[in-house]
C-alpha atoms as a PDB file:
ATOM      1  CA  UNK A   1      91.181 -33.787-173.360  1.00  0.00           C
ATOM      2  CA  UNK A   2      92.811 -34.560-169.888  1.00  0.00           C
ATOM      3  CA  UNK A   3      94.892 -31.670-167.852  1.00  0.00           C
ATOM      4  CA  UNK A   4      97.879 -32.443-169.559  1.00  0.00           C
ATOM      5  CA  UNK A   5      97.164 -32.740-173.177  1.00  0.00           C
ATOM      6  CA  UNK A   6      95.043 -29.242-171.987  1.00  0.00           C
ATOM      7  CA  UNK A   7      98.131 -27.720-170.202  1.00  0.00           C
ATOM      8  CA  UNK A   8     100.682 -28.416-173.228  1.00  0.00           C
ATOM      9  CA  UNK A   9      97.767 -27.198-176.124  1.00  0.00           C
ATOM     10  CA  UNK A  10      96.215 -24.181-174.208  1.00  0.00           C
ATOM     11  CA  UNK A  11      97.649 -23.783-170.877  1.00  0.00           C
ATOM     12  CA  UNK A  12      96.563 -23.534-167.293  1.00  0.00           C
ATOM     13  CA  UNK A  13      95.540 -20.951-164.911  1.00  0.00           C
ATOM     14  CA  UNK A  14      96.198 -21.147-161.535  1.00  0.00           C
ATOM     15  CA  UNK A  15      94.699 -19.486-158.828  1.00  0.00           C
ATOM     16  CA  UNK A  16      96.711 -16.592-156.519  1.00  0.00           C
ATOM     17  CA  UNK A  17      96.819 -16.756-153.079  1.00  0.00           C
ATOM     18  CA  UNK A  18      94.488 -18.269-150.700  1.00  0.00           C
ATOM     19  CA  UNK A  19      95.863 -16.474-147.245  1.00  0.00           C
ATOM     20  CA  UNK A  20      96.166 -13.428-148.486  1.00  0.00           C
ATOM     21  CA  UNK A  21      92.322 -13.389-149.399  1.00  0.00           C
ATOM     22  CA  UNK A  22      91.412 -14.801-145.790  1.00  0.00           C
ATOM     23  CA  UNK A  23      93.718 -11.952-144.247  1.00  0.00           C
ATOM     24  CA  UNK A  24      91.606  -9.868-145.918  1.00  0.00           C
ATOM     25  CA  UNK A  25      88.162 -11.407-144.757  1.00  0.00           C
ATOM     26  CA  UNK A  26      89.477 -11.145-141.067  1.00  0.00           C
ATOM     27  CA  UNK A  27      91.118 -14.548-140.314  1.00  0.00           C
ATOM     28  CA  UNK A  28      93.590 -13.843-137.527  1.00  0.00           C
ATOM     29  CA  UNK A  29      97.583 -14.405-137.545  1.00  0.00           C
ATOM     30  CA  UNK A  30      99.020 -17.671-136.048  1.00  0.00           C
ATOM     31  CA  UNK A  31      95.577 -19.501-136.462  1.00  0.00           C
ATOM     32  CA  UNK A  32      95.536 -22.455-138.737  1.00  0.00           C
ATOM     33  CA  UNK A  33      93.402 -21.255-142.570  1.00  0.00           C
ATOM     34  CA  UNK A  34      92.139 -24.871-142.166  1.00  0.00           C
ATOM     35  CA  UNK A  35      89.898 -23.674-139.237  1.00  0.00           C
ATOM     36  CA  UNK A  36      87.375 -22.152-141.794  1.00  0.00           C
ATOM     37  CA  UNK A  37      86.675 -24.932-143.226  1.00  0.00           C
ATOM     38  CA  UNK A  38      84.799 -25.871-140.417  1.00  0.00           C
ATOM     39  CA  UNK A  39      83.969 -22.536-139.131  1.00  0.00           C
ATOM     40  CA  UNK A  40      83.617 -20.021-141.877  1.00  0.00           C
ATOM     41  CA  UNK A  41      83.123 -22.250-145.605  1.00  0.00           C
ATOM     42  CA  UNK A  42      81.109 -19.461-147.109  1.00  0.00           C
ATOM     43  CA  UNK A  43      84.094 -17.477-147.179  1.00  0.00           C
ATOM     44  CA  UNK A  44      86.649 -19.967-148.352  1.00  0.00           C
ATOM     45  CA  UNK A  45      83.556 -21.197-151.042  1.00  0.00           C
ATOM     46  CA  UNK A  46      83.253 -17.351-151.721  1.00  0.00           C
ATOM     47  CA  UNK A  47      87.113 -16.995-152.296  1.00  0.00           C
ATOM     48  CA  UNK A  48      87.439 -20.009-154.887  1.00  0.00           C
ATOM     49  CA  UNK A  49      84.512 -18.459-156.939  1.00  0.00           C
ATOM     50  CA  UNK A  50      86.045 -15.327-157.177  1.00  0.00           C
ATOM     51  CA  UNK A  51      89.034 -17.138-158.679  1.00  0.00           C
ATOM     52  CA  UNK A  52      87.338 -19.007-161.242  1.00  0.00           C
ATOM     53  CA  UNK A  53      85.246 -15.896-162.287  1.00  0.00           C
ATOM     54  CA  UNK A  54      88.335 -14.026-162.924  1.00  0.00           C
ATOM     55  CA  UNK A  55      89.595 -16.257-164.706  1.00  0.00           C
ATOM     56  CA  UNK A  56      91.407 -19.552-163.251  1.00  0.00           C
ATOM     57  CA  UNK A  57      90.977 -22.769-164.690  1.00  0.00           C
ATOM     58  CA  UNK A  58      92.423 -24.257-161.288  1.00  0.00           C
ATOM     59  CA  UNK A  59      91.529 -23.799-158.333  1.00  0.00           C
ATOM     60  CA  UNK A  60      93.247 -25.104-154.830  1.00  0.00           C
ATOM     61  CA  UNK A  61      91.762 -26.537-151.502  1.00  0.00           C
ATOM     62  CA  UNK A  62      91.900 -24.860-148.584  1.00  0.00           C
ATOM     63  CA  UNK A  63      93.838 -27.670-147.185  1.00  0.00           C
ATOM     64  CA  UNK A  64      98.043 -26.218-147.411  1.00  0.00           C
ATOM     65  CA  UNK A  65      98.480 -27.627-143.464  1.00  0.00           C
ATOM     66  CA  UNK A  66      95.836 -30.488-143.605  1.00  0.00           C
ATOM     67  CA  UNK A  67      98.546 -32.902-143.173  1.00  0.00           C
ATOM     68  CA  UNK A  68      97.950 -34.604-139.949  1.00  0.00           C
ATOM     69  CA  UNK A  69     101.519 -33.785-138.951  1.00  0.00           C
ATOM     70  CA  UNK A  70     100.496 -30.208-139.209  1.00  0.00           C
ATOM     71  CA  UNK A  71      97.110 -30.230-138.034  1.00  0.00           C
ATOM     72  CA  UNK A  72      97.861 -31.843-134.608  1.00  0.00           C
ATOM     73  CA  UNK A  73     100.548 -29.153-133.881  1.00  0.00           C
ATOM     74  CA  UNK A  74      97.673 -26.769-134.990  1.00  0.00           C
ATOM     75  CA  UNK A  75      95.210 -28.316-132.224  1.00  0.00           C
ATOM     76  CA  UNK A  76      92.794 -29.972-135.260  1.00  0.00           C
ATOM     77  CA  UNK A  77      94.323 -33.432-135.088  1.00  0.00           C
ATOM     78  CA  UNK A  78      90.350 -34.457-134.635  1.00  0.00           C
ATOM     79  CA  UNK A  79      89.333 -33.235-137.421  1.00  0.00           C
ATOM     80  CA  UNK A  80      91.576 -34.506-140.323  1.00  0.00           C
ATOM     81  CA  UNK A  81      89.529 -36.606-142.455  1.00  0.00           C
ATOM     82  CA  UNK A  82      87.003 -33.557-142.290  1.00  0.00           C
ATOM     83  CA  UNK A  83      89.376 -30.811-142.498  1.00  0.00           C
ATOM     84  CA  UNK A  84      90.360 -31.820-145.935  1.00  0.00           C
ATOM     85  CA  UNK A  85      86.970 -33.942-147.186  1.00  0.00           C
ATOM     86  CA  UNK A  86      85.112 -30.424-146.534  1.00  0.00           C
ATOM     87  CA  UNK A  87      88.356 -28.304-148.012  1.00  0.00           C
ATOM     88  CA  UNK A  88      88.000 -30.331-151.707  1.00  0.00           C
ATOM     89  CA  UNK A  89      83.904 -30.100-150.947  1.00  0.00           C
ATOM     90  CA  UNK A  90      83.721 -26.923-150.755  1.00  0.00           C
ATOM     91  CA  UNK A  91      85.831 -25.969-154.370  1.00  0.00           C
ATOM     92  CA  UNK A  92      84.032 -28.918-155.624  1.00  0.00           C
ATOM     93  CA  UNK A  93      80.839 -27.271-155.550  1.00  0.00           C
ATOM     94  CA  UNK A  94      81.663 -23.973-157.306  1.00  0.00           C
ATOM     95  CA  UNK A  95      83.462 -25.840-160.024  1.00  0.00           C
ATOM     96  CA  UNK A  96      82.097 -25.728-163.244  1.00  0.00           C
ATOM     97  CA  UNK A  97      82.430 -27.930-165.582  1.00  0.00           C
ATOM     98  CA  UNK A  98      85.928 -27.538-167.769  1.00  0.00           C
ATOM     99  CA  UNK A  99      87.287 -26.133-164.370  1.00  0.00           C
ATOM    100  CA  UNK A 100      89.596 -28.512-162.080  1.00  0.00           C
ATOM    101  CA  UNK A 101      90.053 -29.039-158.277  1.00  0.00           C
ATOM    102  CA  UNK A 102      93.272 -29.641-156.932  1.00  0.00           C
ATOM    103  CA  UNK A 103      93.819 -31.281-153.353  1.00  0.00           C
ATOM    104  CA  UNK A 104      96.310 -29.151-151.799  1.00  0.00           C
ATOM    105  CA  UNK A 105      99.464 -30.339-149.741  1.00  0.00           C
ATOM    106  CA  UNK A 106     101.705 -27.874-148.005  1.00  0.00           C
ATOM    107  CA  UNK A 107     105.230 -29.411-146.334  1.00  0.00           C
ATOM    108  CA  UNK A 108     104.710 -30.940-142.695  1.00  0.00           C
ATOM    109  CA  UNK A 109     106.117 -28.347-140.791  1.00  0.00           C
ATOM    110  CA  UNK A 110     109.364 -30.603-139.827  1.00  0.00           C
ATOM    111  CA  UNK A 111     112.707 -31.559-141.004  1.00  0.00           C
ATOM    112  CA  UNK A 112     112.973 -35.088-142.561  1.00  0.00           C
ATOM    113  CA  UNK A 113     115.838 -37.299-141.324  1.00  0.00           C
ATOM    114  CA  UNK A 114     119.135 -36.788-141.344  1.00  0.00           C
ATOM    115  CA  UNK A 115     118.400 -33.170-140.658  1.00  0.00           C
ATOM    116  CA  UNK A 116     115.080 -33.309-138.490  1.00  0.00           C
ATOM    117  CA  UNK A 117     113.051 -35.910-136.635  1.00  0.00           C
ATOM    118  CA  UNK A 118     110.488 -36.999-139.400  1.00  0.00           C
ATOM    119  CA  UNK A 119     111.218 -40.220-140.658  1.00  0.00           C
ATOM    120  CA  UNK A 120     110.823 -40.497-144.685  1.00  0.00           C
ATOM    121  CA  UNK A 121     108.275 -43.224-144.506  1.00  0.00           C
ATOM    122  CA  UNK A 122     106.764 -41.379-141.660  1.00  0.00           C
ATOM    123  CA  UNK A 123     106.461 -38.329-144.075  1.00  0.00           C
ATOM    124  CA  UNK A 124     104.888 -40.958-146.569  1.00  0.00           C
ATOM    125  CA  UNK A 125     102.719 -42.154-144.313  1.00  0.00           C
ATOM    126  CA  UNK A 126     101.415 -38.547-143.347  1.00  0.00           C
ATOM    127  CA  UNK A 127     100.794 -37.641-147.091  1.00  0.00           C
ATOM    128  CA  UNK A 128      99.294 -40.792-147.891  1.00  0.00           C
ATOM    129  CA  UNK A 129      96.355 -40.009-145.230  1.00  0.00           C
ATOM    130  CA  UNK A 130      95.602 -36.531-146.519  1.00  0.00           C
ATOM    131  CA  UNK A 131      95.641 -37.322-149.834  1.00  0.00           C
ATOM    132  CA  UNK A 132      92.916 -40.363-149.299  1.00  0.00           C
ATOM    133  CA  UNK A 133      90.777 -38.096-147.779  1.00  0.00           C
ATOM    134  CA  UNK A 134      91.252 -35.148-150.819  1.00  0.00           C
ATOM    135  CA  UNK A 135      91.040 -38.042-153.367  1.00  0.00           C
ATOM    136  CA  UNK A 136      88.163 -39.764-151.559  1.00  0.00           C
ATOM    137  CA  UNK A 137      86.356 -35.886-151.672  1.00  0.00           C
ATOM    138  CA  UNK A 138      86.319 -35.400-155.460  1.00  0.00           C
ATOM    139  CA  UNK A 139      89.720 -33.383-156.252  1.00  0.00           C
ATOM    140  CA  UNK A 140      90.789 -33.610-159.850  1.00  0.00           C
ATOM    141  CA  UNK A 141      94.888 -33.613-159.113  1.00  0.00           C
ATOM    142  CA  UNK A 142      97.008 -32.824-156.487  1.00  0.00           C
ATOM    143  CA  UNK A 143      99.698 -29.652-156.058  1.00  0.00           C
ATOM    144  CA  UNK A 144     102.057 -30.135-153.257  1.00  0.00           C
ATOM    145  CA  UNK A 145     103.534 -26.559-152.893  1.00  0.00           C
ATOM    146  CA  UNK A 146     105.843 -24.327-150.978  1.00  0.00           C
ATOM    147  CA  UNK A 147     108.484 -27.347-150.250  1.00  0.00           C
ATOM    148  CA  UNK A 148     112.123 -26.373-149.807  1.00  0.00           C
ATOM    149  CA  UNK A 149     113.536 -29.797-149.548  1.00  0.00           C
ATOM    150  CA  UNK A 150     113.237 -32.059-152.416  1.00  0.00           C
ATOM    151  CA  UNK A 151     112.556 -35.148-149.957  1.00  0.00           C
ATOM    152  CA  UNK A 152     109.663 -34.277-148.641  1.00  0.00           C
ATOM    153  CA  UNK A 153     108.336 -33.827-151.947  1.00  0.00           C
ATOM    154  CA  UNK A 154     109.003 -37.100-153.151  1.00  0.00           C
ATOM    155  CA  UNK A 155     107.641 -38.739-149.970  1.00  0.00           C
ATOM    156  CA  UNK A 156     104.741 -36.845-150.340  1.00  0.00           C
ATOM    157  CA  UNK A 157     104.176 -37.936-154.593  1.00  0.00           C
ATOM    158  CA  UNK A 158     105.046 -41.144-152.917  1.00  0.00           C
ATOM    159  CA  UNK A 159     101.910 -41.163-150.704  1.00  0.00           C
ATOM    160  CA  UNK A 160      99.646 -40.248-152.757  1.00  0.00           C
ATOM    161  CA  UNK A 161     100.488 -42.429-155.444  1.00  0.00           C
ATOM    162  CA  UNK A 162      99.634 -45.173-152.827  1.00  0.00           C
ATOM    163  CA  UNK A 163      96.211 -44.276-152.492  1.00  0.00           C
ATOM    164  CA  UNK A 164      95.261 -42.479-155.801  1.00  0.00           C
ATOM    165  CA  UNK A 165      96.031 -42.268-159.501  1.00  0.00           C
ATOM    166  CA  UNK A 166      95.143 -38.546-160.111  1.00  0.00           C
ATOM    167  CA  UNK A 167      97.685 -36.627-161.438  1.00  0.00           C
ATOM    168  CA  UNK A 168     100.544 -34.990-158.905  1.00  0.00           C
ATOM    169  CA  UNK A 169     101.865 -31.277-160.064  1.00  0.00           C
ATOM    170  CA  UNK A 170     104.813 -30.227-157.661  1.00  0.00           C
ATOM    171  CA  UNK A 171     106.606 -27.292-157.137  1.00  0.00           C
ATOM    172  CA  UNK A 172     109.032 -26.531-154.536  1.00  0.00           C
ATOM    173  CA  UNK A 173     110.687 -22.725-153.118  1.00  0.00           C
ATOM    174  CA  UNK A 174     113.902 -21.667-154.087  1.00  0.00           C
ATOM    175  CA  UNK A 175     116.061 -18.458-153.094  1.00  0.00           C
ATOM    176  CA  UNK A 176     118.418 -16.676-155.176  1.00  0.00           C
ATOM    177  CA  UNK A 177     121.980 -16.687-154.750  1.00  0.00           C
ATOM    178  CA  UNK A 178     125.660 -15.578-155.557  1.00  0.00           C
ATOM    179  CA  UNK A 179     126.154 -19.549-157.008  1.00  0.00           C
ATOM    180  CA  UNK A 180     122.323 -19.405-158.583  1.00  0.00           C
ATOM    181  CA  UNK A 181     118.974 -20.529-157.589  1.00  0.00           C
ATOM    182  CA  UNK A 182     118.437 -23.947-155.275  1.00  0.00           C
ATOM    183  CA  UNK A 183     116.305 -24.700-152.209  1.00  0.00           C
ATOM    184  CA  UNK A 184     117.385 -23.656-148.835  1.00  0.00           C
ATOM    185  CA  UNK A 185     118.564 -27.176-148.584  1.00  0.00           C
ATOM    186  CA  UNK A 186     121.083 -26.942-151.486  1.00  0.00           C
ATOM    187  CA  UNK A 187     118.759 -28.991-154.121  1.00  0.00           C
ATOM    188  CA  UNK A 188     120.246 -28.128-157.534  1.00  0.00           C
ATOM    189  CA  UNK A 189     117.217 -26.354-160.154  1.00  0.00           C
ATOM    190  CA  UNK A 190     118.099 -29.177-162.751  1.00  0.00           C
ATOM    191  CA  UNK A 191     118.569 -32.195-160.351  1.00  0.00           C
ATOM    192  CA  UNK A 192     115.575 -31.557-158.410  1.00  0.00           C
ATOM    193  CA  UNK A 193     112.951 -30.933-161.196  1.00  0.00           C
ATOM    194  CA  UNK A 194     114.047 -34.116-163.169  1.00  0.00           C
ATOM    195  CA  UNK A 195     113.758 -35.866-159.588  1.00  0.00           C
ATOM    196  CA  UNK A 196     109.874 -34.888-159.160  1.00  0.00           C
ATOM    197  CA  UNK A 197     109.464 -35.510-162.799  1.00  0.00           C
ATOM    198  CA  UNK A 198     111.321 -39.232-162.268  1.00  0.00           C
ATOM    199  CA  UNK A 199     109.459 -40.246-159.078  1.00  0.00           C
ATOM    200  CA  UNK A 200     105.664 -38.934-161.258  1.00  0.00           C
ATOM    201  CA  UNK A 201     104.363 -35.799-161.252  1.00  0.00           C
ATOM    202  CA  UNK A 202     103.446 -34.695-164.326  1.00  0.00           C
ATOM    203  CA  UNK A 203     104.083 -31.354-163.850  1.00  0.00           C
ATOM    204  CA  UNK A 204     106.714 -29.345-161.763  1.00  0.00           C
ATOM    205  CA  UNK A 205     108.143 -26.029-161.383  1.00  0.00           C
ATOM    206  CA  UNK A 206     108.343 -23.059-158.489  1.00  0.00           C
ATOM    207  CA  UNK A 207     106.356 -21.062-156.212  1.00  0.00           C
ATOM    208  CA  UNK A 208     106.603 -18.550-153.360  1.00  0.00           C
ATOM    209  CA  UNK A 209     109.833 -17.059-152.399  1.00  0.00           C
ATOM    210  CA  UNK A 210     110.420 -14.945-155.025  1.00  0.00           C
ATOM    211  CA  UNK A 211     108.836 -11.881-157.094  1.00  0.00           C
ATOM    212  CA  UNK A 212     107.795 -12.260-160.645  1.00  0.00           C
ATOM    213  CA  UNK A 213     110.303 -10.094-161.818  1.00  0.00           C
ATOM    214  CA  UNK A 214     113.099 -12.677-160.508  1.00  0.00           C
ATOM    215  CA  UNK A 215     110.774 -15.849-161.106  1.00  0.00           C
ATOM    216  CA  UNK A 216     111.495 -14.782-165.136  1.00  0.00           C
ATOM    217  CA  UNK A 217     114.747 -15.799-164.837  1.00  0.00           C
ATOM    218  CA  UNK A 218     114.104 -19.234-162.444  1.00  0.00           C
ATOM    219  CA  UNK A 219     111.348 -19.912-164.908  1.00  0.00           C
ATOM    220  CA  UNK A 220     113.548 -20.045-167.934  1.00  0.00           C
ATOM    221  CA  UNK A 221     115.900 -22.732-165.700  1.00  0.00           C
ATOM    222  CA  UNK A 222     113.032 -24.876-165.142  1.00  0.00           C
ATOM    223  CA  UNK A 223     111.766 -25.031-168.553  1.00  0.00           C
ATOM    224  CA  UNK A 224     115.622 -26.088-169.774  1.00  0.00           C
ATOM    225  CA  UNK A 225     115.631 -28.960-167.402  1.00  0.00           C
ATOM    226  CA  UNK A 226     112.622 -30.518-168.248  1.00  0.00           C
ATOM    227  CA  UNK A 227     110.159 -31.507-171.166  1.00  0.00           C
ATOM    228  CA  UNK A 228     107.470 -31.813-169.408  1.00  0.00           C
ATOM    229  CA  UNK A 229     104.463 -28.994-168.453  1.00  0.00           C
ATOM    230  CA  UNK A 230     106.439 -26.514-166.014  1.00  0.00           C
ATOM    231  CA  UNK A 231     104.337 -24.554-163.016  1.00  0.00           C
ATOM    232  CA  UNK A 232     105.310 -21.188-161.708  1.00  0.00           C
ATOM    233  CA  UNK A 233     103.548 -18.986-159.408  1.00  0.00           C
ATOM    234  CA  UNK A 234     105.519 -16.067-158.004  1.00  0.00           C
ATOM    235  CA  UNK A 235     104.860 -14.086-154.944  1.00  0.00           C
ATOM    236  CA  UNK A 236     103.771 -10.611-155.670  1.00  0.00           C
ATOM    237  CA  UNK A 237     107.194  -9.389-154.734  1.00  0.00           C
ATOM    238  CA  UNK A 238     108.911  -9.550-151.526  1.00  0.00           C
ATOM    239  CA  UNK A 239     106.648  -9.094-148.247  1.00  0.00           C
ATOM    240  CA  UNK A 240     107.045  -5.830-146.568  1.00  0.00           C
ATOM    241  CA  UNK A 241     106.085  -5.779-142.842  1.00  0.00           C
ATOM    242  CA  UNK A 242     104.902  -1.959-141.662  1.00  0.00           C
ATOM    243  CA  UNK A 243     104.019  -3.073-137.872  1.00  0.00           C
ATOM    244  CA  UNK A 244     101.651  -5.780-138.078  1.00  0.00           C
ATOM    245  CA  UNK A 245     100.195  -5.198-141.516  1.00  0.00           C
ATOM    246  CA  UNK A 246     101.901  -7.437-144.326  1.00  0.00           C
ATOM    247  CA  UNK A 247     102.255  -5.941-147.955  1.00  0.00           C
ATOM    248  CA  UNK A 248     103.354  -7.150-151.049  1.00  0.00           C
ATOM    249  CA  UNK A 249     104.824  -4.387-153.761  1.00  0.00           C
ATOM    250  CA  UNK A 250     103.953  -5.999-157.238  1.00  0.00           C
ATOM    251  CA  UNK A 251     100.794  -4.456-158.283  1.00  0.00           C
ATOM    252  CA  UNK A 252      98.042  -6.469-160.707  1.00  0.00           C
ATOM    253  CA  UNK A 253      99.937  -4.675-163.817  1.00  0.00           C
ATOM    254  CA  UNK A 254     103.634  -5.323-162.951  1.00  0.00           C
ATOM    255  CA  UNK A 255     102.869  -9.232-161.656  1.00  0.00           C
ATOM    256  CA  UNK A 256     100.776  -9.871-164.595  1.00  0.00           C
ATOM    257  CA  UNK A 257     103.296  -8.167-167.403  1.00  0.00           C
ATOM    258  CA  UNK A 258     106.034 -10.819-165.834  1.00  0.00           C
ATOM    259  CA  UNK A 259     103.479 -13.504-166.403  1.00  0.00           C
ATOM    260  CA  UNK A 260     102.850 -12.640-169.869  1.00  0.00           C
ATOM    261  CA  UNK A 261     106.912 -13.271-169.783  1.00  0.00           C
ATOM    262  CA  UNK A 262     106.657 -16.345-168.109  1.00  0.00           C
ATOM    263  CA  UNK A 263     104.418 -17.893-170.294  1.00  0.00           C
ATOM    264  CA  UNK A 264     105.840 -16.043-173.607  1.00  0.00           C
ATOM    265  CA  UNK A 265     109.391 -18.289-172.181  1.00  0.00           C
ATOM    266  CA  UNK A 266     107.389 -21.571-172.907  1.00  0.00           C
ATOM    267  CA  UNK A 267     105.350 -22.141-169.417  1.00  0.00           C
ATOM    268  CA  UNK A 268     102.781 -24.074-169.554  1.00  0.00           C
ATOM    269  CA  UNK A 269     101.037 -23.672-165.977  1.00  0.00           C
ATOM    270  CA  UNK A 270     100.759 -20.107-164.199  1.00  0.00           C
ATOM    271  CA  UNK A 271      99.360 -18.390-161.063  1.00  0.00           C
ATOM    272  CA  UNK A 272     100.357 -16.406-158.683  1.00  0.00           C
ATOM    273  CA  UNK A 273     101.248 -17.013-154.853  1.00  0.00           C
ATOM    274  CA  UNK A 274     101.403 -14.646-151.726  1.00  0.00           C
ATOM    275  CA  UNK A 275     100.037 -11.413-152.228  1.00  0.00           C
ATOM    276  CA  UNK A 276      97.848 -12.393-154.855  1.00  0.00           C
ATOM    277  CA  UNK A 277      94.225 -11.580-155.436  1.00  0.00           C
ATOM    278  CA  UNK A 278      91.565 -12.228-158.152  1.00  0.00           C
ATOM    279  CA  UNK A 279      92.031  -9.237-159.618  1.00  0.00           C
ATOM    280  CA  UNK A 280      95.453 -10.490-160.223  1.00  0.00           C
ATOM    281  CA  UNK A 281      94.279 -13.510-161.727  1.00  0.00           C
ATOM    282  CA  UNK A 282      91.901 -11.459-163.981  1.00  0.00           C
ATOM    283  CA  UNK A 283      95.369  -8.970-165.100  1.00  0.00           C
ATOM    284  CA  UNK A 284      97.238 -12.271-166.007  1.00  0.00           C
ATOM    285  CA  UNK A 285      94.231 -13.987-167.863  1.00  0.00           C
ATOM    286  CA  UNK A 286      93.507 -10.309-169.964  1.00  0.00           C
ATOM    287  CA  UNK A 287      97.517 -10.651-170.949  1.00  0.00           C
ATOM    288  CA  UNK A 288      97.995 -14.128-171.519  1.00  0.00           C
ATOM    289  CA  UNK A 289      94.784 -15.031-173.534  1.00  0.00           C
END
């Protein structure tokens, strides 16, 4: 059975966040999470463990910002190919078997043309590198997450279908407004979800953003404008800054009742995003099983 015949039959777990857990373990704000790969991969080994033993079926590289757009602003640009070969290496070796891997790709950091500098090919281009070396490394699939303009997502399913024929799952960020939901940049729920499903990912839906409570309602939107397997993975709630600690107010029980929600509304893929924990993960497998 391949991910998709397993996501429409049984459904998928994802993971919950990645940050918050290296927050936690003491990585500092304003440094690049891509730095313990090299420096600290017991802990990012450790964190992708815990994930799977409570309960993921998914798990996601340590590689959001290991595009090399992003990695050269973040002083790493020497260390790309083994920024993201040691990133899928390191979830590759706690991955059991009937568990999957997926290559991570976060948005460049930069505005594609007509808005910003980045060139779409040049976007291409920058996807198509980090997704050679993920590919290369032993990921199952790749998730390109947290994108707020619908072009850079399709630049970026672009690349790596140039260098790999793993399956693509996309989701991009969307806000809440008086008109509805759409993407900072005005992309429509409908138009853009049919436009990552048209260009080939095989799955697409939402993270980030948003609380579970409100993903509910952007959830059932998704699943009306496509037929294929739909991915959501809400914050847990909005982020609440008390001086310079972060904290999110959706605990385990609240995030993971909304998930049971979610997935009772006909979602296929769920996991959670900032603010999430294994112990999350563990609440919304206990629910959803």
């Amino acid at each position: 059975m391949n991910i998709i015949e397993k996501a429409k039959t049984e459904g998928l777990i994802l993971d919950g966040a990645m940050g918050t857990m290296l927050i936690q373990a003491g990585l500092e704000g304003g440094k690049a999470s891509e730095f313990w790969n090299l420096e600290k991969p017991e802990i990012i080994k450790n964190i992708h463990k815990s994930y799977f033993e409570a309960g993921s079926d998914i798990v996601v590289t340590n590689t959001f910002g290991g595009s090399p757009i992003k990695l050269k602003k973040a002083g790493l640009g020497d260390s790309i190919e083994d920024v993201n070969r040691i990133g899928a290496q390191l979830a590759r070796e706690v991955a059991k078997e009937g568990k999957y891997v997926a290559g991570d790709i976060g948005p460049t950091g930069e505005l594609l043309h007509p808005s910003g500098l980045i060139a779409f090919e040049e976007a291409v281009d920058c996807f198509a590198e980090q997704a050679d070396y993920l590919s290369k490394a032993g990921v199952d699939l790749f998730i390109i997450e947290t994108v707020f303009d619908v072009q850079e997502s399709l630049a970026a399913i672009k690349g790596i279908q140039s260098v790999s024929l793993k399956p693509v799952f996309a989701t991009l960020t969307f806000e809440k407004t008086l008109k509805g939901f759409s993407t900072i940049m005005g992309n429509s729920v409908e138009e853009s979800m049919k436009s990552l499903i048209d260009a080939g990912a095989v799955a697409a839906g939402a993270n980030c953003s948003i609380g579970s409570d409100v993903m509910l309602d952007l959830a059932r939107e998704i699943r009306q404008s496509i037929d294929e397997p739909v991915i959501i993975q809400p914050n847990a709630g909005i982020p609440e800054i008390k001086g310079s600690v972060v904290t999110y107010p959706e605990d385990k029980d609240f995030f993971s009742d909304n998930i049971r929600k979610i997935k009772e509304s006909g979602i296929e893929i769920v996991g959670g995003c900032c603010g999430t924990t294994p112990d999350y993960i563990r609440s919304v497998v206990a629910k959803t099983s």
